[in-house]
Protein backbone atom coordinates (compact mmCIF):
# COMPACT_ATOMS: atom_id res chain seq x y z
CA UNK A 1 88.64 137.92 77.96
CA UNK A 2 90.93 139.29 80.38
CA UNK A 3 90.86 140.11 84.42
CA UNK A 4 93.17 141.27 86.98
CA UNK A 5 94.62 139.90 89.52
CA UNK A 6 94.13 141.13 93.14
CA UNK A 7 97.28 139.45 94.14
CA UNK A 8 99.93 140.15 91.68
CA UNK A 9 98.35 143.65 90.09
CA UNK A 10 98.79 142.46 86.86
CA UNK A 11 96.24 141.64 83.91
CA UNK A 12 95.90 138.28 82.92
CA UNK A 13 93.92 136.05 80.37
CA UNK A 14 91.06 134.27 82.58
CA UNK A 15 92.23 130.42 81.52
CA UNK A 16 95.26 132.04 84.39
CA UNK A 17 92.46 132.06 86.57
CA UNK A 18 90.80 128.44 88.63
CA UNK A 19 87.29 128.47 87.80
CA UNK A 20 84.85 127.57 91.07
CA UNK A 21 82.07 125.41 89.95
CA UNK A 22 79.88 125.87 93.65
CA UNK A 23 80.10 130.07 93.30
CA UNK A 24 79.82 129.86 89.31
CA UNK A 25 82.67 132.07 88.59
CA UNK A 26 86.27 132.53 88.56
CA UNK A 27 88.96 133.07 91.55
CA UNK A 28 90.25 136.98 92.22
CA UNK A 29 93.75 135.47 91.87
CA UNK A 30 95.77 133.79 89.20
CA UNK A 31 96.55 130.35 89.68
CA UNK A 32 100.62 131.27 89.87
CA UNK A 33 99.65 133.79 93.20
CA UNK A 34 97.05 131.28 94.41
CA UNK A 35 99.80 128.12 94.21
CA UNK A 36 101.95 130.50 96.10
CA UNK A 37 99.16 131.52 99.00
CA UNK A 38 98.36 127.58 99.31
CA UNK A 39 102.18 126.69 99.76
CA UNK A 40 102.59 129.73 102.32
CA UNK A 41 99.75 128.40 104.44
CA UNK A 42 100.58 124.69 104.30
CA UNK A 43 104.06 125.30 105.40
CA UNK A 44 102.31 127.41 107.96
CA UNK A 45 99.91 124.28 108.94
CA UNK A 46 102.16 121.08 109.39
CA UNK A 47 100.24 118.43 109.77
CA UNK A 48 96.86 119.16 108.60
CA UNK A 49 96.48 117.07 105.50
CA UNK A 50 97.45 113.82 107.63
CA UNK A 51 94.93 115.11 110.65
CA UNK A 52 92.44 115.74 107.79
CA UNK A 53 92.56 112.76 106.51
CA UNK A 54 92.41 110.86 109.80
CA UNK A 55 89.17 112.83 110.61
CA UNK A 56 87.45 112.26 107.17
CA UNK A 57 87.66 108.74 106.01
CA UNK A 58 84.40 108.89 104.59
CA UNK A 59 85.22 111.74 102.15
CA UNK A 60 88.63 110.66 101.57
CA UNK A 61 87.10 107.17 100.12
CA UNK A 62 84.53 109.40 98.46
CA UNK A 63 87.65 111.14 96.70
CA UNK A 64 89.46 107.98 96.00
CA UNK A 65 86.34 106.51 94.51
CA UNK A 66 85.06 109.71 92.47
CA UNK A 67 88.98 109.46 90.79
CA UNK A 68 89.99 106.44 90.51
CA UNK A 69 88.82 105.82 87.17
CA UNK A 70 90.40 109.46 85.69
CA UNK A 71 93.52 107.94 87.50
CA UNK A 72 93.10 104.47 85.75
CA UNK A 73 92.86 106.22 82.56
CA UNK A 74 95.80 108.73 82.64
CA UNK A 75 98.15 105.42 84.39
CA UNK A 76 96.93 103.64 80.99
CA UNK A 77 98.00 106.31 78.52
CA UNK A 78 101.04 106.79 80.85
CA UNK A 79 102.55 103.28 80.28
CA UNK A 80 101.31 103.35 76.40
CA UNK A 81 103.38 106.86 75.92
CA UNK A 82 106.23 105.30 77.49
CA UNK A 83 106.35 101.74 76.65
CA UNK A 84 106.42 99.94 80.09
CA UNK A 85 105.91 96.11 79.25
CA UNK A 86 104.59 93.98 81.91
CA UNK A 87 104.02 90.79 81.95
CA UNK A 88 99.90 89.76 82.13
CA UNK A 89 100.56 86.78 84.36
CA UNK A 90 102.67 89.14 86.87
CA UNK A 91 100.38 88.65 89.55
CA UNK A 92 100.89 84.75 89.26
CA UNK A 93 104.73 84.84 88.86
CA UNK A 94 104.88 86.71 91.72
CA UNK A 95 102.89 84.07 94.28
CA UNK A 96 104.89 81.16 92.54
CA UNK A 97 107.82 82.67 93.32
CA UNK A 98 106.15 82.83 96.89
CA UNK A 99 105.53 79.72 96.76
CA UNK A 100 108.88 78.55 96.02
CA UNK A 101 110.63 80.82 98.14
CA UNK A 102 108.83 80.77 101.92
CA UNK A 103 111.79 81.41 103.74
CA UNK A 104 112.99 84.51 101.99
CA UNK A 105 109.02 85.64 101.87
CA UNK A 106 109.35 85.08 105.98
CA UNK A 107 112.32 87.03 105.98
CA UNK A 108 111.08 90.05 103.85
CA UNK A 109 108.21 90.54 106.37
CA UNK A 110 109.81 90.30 109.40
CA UNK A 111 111.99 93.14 108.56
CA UNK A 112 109.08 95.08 106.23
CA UNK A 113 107.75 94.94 110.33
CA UNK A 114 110.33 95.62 112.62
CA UNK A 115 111.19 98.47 110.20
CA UNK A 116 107.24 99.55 110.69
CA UNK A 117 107.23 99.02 114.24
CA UNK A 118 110.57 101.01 115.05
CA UNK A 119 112.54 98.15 116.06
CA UNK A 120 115.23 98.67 113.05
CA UNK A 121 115.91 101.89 111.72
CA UNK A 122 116.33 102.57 108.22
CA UNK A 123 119.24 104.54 107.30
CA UNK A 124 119.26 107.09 104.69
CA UNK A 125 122.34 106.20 103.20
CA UNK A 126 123.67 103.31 101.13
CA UNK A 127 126.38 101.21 103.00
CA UNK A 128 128.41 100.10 99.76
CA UNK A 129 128.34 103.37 98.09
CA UNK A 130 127.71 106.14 100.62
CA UNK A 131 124.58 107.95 98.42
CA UNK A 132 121.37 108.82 99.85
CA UNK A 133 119.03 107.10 97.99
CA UNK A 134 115.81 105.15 98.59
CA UNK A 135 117.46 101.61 100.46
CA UNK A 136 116.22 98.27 100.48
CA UNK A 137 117.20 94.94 103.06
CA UNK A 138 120.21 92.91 101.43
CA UNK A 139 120.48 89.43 103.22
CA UNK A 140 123.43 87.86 102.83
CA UNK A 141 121.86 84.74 104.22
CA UNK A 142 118.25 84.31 104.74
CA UNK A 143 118.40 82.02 107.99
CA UNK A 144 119.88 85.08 109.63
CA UNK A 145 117.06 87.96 108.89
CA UNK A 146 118.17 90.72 111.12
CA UNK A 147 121.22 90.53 109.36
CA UNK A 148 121.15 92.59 106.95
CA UNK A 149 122.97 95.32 104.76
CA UNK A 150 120.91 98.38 103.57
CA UNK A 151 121.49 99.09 99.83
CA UNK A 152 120.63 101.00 97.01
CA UNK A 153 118.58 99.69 94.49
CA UNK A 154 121.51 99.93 91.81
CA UNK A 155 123.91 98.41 94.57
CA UNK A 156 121.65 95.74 95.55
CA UNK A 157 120.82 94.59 91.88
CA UNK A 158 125.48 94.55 91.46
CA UNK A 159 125.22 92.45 94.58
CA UNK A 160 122.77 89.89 93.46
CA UNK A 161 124.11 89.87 89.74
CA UNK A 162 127.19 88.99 91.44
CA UNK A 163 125.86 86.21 93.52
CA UNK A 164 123.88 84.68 90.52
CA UNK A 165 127.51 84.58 88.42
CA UNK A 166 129.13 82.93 91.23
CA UNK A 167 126.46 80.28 91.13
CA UNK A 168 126.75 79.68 87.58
């Protein structure tokens, strides 16, 4: 079965076309012109998705709720496709590690905050090797947490393979 498009002119198999479950039939453009119309007006409409979601809580959690397990499921066959191991006792390595390490734990939070709060600014680019690249807090020393060095992740893990060899 085939229908045309009111956007683009041209004739199209319907699977091109978004079905609408509330009308009980399919859209009068393809889903190609359709992705296009949505990007024109969001760019058009800064802002609305975060005001949206600010105004609706209720249906937002509604949302969440309704996917969360089709979102469980496709994570699942995600990490099965591409063989990401993790550990089953994750969850308690990570609060012994808490446990054994308060101060950097302290540290990690206090900037995690002043970075929330505006007091430090988070650059965009790595101070060893100049990219711009998602950055995380390097201490140097832990009983000084404001001083710190922001660094890639591939820079950061260098820097504490380095320490860890120098320990050894």
């Amino acid at each position: 079965m085939k229908k045309k498009c009111l956007v683009c002119r041209q004739v199209k198999l319907i699977k091109e076309f978004s079905y609408r479950k509330e009308r009980g039939n399919f859209r009068s453009e393809c889903k190609e012109c359709r992705g296009e119309i949505s990007k024109k007006w969001f760019k058009n409409h800064p802002g609305y998705q975060k005001k949206w979601r600010k105004n609706n809580p209720v249906k937002l959690r509604q949302y969440q709720e309704k996917h969360k397990e089709k979102q469980a499921i496709y994570y699942r066959r995600w990490y099965v496709r591409h063989g990401r191991k993790r550990s089953k006792q994750d969850r308690e390595l990570i609060n012994l590690w808490r446990k054994l390490n308060p101060e950097k734990c302290k540290t990690y939070y206090l900037i995690w905050y002043a970075v929330k709060v505006g007091k430090i600014k988070k650059p965009k680019y790595c101070s060893k090797c100049g990219e711009k690249r998602k950055l995380v807090a390097h201490h140097d020393d832990y009983k000084l947490p404001f001083k710190i060095r922001w660094l890639c992740y591939s820079c950061h893990k260098k820097e504490h393979n380095k320490k860890n060899k120098e320990e050894k």
